[in-house]
Protein backbone atom coordinates (compact mmCIF):
# COMPACT_ATOMS: atom_id res chain seq x y z
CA UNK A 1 -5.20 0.85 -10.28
CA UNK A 2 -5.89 4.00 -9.03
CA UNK A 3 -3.24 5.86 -11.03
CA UNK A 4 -4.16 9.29 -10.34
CA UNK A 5 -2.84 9.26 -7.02
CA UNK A 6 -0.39 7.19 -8.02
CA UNK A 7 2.52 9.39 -9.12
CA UNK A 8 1.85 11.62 -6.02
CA UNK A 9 1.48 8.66 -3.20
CA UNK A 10 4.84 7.58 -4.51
CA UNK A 11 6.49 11.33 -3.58
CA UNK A 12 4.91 10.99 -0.26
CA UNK A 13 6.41 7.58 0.60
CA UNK A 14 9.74 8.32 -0.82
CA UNK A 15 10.03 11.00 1.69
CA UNK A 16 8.48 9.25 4.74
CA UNK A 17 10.66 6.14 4.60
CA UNK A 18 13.91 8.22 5.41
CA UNK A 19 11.38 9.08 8.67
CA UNK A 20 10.40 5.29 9.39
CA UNK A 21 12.69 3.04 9.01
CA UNK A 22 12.95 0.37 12.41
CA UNK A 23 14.18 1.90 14.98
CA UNK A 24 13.67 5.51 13.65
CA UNK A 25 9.57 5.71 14.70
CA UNK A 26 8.47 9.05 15.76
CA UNK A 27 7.19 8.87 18.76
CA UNK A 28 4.51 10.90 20.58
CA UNK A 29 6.43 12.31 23.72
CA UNK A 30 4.81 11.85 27.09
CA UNK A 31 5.14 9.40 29.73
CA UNK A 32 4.21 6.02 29.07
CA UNK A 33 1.91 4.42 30.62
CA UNK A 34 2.26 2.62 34.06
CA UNK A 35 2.66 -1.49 34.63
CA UNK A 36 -0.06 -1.37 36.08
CA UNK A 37 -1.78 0.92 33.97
CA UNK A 38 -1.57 -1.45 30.81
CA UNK A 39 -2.22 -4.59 32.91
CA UNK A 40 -5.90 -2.43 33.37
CA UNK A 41 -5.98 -1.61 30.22
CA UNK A 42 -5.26 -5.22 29.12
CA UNK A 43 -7.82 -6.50 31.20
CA UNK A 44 -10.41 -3.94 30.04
CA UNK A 45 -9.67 -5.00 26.45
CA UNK A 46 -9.71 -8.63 27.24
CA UNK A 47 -12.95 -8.13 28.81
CA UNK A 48 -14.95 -7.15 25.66
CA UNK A 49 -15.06 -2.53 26.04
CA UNK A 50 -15.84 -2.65 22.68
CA UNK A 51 -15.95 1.57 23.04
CA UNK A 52 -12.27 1.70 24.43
CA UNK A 53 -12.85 2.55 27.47
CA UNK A 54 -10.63 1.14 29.73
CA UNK A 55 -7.59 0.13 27.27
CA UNK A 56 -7.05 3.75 25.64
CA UNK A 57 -3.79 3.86 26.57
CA UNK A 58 -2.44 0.32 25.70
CA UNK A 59 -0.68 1.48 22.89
CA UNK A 60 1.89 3.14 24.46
CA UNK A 61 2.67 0.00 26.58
CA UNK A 62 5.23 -0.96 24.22
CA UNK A 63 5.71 -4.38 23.74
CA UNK A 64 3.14 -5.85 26.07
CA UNK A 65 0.35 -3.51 24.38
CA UNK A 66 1.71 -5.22 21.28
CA UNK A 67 1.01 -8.40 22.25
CA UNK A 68 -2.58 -7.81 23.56
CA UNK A 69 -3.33 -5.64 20.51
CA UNK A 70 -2.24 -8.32 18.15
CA UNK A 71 -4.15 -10.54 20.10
CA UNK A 72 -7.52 -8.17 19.46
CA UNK A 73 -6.72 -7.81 15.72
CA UNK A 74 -6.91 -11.67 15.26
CA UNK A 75 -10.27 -12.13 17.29
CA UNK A 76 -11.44 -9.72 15.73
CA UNK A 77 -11.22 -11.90 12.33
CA UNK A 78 -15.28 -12.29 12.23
CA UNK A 79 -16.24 -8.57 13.09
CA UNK A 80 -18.74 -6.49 10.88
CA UNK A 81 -19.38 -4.10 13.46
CA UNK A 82 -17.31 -0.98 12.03
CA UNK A 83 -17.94 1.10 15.40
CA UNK A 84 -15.67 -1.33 17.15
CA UNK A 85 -13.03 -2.26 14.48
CA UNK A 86 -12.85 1.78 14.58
CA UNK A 87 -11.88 1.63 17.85
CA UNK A 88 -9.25 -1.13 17.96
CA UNK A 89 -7.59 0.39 14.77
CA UNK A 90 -7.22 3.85 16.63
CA UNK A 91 -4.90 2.18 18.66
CA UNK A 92 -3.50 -0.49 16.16
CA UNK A 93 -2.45 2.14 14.07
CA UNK A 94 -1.33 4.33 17.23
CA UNK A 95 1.74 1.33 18.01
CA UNK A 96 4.49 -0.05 15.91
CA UNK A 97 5.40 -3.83 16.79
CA UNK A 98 6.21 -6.85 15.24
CA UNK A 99 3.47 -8.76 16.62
CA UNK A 100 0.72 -6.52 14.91
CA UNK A 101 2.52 -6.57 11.54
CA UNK A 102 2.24 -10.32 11.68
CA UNK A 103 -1.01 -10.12 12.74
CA UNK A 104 -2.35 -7.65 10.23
CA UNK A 105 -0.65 -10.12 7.52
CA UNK A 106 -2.91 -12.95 9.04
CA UNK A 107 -5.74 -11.50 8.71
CA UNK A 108 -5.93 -9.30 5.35
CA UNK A 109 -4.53 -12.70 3.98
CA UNK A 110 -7.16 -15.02 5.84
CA UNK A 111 -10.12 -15.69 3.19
CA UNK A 112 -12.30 -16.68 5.65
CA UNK A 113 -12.04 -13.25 7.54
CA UNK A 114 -14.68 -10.69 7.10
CA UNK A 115 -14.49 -8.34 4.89
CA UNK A 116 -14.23 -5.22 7.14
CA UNK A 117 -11.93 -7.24 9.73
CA UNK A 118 -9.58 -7.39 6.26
CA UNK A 119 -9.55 -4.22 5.64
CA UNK A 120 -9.22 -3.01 9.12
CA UNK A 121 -5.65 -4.81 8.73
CA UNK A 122 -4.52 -3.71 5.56
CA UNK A 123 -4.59 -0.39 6.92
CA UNK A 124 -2.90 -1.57 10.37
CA UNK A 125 -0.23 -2.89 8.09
CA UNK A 126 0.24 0.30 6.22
CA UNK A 127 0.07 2.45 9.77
CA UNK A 128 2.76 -0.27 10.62
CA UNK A 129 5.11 1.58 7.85
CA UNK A 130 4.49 4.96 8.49
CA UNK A 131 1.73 6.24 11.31
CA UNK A 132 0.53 9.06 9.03
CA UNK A 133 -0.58 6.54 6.35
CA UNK A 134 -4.55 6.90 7.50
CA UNK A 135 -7.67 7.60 5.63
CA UNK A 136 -7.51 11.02 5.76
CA UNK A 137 -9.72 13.15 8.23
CA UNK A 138 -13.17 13.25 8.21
CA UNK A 139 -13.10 10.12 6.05
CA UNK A 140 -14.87 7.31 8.31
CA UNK A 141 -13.51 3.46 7.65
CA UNK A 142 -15.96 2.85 5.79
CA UNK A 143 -16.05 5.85 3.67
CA UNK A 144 -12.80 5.21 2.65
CA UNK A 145 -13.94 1.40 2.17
CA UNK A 146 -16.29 3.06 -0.25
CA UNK A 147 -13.89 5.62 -1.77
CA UNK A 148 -11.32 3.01 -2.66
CA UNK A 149 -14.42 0.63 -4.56
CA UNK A 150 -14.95 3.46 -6.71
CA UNK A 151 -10.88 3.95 -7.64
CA UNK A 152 -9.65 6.70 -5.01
CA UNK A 153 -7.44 6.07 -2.44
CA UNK A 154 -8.05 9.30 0.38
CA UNK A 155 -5.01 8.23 2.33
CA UNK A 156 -3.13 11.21 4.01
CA UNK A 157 0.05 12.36 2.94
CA UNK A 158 2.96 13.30 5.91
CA UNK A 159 3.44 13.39 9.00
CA UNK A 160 -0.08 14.79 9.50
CA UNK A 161 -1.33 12.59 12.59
CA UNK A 162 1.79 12.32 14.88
CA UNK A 163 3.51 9.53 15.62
CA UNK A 164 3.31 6.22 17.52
CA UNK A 165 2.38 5.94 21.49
CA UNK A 166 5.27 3.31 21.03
CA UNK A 167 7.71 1.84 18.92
CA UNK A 168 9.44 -1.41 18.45
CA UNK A 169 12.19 -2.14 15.95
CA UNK A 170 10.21 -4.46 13.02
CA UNK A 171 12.13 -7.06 11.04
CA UNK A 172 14.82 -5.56 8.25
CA UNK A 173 12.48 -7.38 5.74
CA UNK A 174 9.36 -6.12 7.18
CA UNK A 175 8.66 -4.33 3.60
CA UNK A 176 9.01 -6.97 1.62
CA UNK A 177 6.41 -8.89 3.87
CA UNK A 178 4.33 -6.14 4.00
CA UNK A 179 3.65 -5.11 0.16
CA UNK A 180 3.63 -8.61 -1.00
CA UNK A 181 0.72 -9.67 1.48
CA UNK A 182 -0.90 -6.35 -0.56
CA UNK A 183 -0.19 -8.00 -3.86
CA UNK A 184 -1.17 -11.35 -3.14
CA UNK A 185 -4.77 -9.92 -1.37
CA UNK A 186 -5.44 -7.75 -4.21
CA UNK A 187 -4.64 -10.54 -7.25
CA UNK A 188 -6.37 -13.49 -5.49
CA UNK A 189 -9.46 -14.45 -6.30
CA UNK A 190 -11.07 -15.30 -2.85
CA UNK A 191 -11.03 -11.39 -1.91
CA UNK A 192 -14.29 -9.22 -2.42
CA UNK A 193 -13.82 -6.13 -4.41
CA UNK A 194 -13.66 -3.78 -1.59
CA UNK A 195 -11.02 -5.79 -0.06
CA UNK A 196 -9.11 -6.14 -3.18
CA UNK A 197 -9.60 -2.57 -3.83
CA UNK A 198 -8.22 -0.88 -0.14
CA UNK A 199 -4.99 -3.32 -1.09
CA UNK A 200 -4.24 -2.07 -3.95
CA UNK A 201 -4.52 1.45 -2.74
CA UNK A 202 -2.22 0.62 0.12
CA UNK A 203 0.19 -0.88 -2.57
CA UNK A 204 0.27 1.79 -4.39
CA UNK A 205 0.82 4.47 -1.66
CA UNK A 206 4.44 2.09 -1.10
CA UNK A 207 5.15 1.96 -4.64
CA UNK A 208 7.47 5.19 -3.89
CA UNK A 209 9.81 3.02 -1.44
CA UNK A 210 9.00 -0.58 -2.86
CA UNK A 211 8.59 -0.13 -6.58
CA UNK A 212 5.81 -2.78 -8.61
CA UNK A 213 7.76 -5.00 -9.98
CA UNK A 214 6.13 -6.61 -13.31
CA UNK A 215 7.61 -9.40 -14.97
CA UNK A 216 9.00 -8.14 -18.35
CA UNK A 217 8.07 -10.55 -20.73
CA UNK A 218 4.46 -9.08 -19.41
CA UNK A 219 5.23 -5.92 -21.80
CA UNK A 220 5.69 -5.79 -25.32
CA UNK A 221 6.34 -3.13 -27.87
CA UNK A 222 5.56 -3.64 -31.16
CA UNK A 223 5.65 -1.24 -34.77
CA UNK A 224 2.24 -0.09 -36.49
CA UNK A 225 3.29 2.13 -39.59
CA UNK A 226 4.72 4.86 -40.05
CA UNK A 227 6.30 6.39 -37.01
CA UNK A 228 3.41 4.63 -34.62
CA UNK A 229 4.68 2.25 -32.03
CA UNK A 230 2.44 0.28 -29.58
CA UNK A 231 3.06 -0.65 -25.98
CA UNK A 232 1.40 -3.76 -24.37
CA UNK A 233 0.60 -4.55 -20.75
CA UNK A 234 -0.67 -7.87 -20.31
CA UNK A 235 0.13 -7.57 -16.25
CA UNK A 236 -2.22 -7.06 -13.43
CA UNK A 237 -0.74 -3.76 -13.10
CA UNK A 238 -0.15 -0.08 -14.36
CA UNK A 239 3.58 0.36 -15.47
CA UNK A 240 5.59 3.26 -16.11
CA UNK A 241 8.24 3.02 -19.54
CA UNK A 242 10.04 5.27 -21.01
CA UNK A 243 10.99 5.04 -24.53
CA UNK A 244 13.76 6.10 -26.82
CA UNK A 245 15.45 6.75 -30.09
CA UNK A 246 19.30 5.45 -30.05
CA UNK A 247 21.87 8.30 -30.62
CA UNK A 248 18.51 10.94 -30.82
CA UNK A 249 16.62 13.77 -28.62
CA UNK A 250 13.62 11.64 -29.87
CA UNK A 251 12.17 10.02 -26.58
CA UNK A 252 8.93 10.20 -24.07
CA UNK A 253 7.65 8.24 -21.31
CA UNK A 254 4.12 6.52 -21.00
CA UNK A 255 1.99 5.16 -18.38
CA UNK A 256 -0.02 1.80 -19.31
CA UNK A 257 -2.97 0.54 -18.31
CA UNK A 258 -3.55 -3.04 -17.67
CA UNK A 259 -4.84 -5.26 -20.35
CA UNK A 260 -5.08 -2.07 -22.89
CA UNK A 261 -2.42 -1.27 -25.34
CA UNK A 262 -1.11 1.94 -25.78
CA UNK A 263 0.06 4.05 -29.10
CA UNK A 264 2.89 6.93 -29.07
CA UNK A 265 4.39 8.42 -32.35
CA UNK A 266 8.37 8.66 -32.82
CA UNK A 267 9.07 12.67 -34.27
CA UNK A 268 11.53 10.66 -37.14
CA UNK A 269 12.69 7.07 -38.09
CA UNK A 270 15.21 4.87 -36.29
CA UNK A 271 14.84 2.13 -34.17
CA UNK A 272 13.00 2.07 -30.85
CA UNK A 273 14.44 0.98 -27.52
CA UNK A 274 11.89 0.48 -24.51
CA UNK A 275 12.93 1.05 -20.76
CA UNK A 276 11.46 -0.41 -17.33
CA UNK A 277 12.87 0.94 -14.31
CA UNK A 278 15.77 1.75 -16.23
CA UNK A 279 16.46 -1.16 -18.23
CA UNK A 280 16.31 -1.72 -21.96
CA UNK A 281 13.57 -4.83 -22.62
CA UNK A 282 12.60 -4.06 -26.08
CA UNK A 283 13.91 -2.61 -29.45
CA UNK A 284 12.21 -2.84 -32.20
CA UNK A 285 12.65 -1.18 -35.98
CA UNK A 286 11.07 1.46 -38.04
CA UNK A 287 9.19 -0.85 -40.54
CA UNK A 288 9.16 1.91 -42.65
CA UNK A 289 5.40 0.86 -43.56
CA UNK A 290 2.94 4.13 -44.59
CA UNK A 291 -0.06 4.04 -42.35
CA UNK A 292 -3.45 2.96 -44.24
């Protein structure tokens, strides 16, 4: 699951929660928009600009802007045209509201959406988090669409794009909503690959502030001879253990892949005690057998 950029995409997001929390946005300073301004700019989006022109500004209209954008995001549930979910996810991912979280949950969870309208709101959902999380620049929609198929995930790191036209506080659990709707897009069976691919990316870039959980009777360690032990993922997911000799120096960490078990070898005899996030699941003995 793209584990290359894992390990770094959780560094980033460790360090741009303490920026985004509710409440704590950054904001792009400027005046906001006019009423009547975003009334035009409602009514410009309302009547079909499908280039933007017209309802630039409606992201900084706070609120209301949140409402008409959220709006936009779920008629736009049948789009293929990537010019114009472009367009709308400029300013999606320029505005932090509670109306286009929900929305962006709708829609990257709605099988019957199209593909690109799916991914367009995964990535409103992670923008929703932090407004830095974009593909990075020079990556079109769908090149990163394409990048994230083939296992990368060019999302960019800080606070390299600013912050929102306008903030509103999002609900305390609004993480919790937010990763599992990743989780349950990327596991299901209804999503395309490229869907299912771009959530696991975003996923993993919040695995830093919202670590994978995997259940741990989904890893197993088990003794091969001599002083070979074997981890086993059976999960969905990478996972990160650490491992241990009781009382000893003797210890390591590992990184497993899904579905694929993995070998390390002890420096001397003793028992074997495995960690996940810091807890002991497993020990297991020294068999003491001689390797064929």
């Amino acid at each position: 699951m793209l584990r290359s950029w894992a390990g770094v995409l959780r560094a980033f997001a460790v360090f741009a929660v303490a920026l985004t929390q509710p409440g704590r946005a950054q904001v792009i300073p400027g005046g906001p928009p006019s009423e009547g301004e975003c009334r035009a700019a409602a009514a410009a989006l309302r009547a079909g600009n499908r280039d933007g022109a017209g309802w630039e500004r409606l992201a900084g209209c706070g609120p209301f802007g949140g409402v008409e954008l959220a709006r936009a995001l779920d008629g736009a549930r049948g789009e293929s045209d990537w010019e114009y979910l472009s367009v709308i996810y400029s300013s999606l991912a320029s505005i932090r509201d509670p109306r286009i979280l929900q929305a962006a949950i709708r829609v990257m969870t709605a099988n019957e959406a199209s593909p690109p309208s799916r991914i367009i709101a995964v990535l409103t959902g992670l923008a929703q988090h932090d407004a830095a999380l974009r593909p990075k620049l020079g990556v079109s929609l769908q090149g990163f669409r394409e990048a994230a198929t083939g296992g990368r995930c060019p999302i960019a790191l800080g606070l390299v794009n600013g912050g929102y036209m306008s903030a509103s506080p999002l609900p305390a659990d609004y993480l919790k909503q937010l990763t599992k709707a990743f989780e349950k897009v990327a596991a299901e069976q209804g999503s395309s690959a490229d869907v299912k691919a771009v959530a696991r990316c975003a996923r993993t870039v919040l695995s830093g502030v919202a670590p994978i959980q995997v259940p741990t009777d989904r890893i197993q360690l088990e003794y091969v001879c001599g002083n070979r032990f074997r981890v086993i993922n059976t999960s969905d997911e990478w996972v990160d253990v650490r491992w241990r000799i009781d009382e000893s120096q003797d210890r390591g960490a590992l990184t497993v892949e899904p579905g694929k078990p993995l070998e390390f070898t002890t420096r001397g005899p003793g028992p074997v005690t495995l960690y996940y996030h810091g807890t002991a699941i497993r020990t297991r003995p020294n068999g003491g057998r001689t390797c064929p």
